[in-house]
C-alpha atoms as a PDB file:
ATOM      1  CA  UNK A   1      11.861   3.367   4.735  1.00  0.00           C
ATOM      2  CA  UNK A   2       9.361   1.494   3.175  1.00  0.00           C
ATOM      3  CA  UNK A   3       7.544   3.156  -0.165  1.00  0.00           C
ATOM      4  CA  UNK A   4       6.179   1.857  -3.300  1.00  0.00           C
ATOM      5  CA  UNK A   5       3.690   2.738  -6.162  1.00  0.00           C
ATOM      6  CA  UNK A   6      -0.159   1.788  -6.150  1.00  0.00           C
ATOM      7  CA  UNK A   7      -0.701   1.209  -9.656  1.00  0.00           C
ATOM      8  CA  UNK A   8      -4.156   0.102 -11.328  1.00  0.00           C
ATOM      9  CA  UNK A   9      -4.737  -3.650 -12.403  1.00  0.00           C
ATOM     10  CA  UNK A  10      -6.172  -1.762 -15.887  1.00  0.00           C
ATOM     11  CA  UNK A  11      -3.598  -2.513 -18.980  1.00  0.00           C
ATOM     12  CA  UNK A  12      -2.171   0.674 -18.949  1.00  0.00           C
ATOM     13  CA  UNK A  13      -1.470  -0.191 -14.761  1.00  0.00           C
ATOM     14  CA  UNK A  14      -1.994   4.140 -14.126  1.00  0.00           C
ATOM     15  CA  UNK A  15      -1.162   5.091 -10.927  1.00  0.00           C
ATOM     16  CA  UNK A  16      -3.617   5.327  -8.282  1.00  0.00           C
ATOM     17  CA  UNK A  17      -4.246   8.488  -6.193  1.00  0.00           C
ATOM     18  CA  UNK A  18      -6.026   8.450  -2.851  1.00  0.00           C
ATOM     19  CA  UNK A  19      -5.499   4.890  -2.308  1.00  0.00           C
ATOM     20  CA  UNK A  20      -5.056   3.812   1.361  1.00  0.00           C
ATOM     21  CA  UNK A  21      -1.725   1.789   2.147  1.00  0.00           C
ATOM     22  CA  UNK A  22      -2.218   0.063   5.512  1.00  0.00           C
ATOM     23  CA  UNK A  23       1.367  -0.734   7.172  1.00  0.00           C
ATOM     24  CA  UNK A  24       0.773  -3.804   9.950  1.00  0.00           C
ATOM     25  CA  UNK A  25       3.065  -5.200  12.648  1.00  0.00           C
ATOM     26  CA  UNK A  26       3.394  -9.049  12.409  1.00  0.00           C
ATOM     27  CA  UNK A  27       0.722  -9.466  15.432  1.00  0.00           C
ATOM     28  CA  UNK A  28      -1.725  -7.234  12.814  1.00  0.00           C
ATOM     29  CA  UNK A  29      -1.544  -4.289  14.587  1.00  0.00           C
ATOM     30  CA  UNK A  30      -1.765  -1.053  12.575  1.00  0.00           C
ATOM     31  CA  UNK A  31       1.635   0.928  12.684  1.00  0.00           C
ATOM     32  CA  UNK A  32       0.598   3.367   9.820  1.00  0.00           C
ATOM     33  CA  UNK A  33      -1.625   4.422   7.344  1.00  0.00           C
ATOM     34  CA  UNK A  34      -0.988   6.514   3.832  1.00  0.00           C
ATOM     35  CA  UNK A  35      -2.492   8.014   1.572  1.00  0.00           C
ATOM     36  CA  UNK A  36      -0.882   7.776  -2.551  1.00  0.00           C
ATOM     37  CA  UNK A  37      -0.696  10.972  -4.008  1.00  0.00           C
ATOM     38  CA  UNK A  38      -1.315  11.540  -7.608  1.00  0.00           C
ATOM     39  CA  UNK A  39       1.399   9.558  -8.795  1.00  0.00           C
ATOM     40  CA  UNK A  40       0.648   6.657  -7.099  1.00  0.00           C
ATOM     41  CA  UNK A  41       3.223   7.047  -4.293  1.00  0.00           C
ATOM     42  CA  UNK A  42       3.292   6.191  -0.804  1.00  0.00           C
ATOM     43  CA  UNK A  43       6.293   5.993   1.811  1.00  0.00           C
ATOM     44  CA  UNK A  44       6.318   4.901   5.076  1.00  0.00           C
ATOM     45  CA  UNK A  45       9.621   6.041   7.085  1.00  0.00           C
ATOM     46  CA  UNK A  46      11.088   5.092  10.712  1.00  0.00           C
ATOM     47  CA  UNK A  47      10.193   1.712  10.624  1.00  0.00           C
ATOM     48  CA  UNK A  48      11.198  -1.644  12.145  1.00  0.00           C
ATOM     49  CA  UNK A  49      12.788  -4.719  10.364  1.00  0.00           C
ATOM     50  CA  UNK A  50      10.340  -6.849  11.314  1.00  0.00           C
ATOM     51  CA  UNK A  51       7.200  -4.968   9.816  1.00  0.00           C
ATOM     52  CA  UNK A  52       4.939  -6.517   7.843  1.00  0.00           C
ATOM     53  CA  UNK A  53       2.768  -4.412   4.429  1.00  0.00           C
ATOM     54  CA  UNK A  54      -0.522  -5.008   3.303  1.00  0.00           C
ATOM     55  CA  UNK A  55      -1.974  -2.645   1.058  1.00  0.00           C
ATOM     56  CA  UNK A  56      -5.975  -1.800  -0.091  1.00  0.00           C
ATOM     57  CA  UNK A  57      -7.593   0.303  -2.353  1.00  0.00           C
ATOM     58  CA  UNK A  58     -11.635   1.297  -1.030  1.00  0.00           C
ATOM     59  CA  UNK A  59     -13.742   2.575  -2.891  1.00  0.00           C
ATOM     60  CA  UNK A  60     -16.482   2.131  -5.601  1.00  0.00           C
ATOM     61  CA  UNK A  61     -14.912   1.221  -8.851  1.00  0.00           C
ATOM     62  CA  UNK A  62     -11.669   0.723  -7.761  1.00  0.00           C
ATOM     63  CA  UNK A  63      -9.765  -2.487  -7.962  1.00  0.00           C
ATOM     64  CA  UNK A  64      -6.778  -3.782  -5.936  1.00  0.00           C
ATOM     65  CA  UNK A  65      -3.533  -4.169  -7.692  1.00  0.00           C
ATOM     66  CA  UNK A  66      -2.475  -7.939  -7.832  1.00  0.00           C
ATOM     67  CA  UNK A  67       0.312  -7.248  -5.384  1.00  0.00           C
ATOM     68  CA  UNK A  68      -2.406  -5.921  -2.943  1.00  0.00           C
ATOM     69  CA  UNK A  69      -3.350  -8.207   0.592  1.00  0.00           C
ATOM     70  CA  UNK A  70       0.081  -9.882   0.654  1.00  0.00           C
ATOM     71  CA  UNK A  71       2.484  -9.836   3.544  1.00  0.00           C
ATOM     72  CA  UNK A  72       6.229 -10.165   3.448  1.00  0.00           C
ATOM     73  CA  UNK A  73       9.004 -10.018   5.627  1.00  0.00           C
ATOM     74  CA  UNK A  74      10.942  -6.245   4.701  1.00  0.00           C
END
């Protein structure tokens, strides 16, 4: 299982509903997508060793937590 908390780049780092997590394979393939509910939560389950996260947050006004766009080996 792979799950985490989308938090705001804002001082007080709230959590971030609605935000779209985008799970990719290591050839950049999409192998899920999730949306954070209020608390900022997302969880991805039945996965692979070898996947990959990147994570984005759309939307006007919204900006991506500093942790956002990288990849790493789970």
């Amino acid at each position: 299982m792979l799950r985490g908390t989308v938090r705001s780049s804002t001082p007080d780092g709230r959590p971030v509903s609605e935000a779209r997590v985008t799970l990719l394979d290591p050839a950049g393939d999409v192998v899920g997508i999730a949306l954070t509910a209020e608390d900022g939560s997302y969880a991805f389950t039945g996965l692979e060793a070898d996947h990959r996260r990147r994570c984005g947050i759309p939307g006007p006004g919204r900006i991506p937590h500093p942790g956002c766009g990288r990849t790493g080996r789970l």
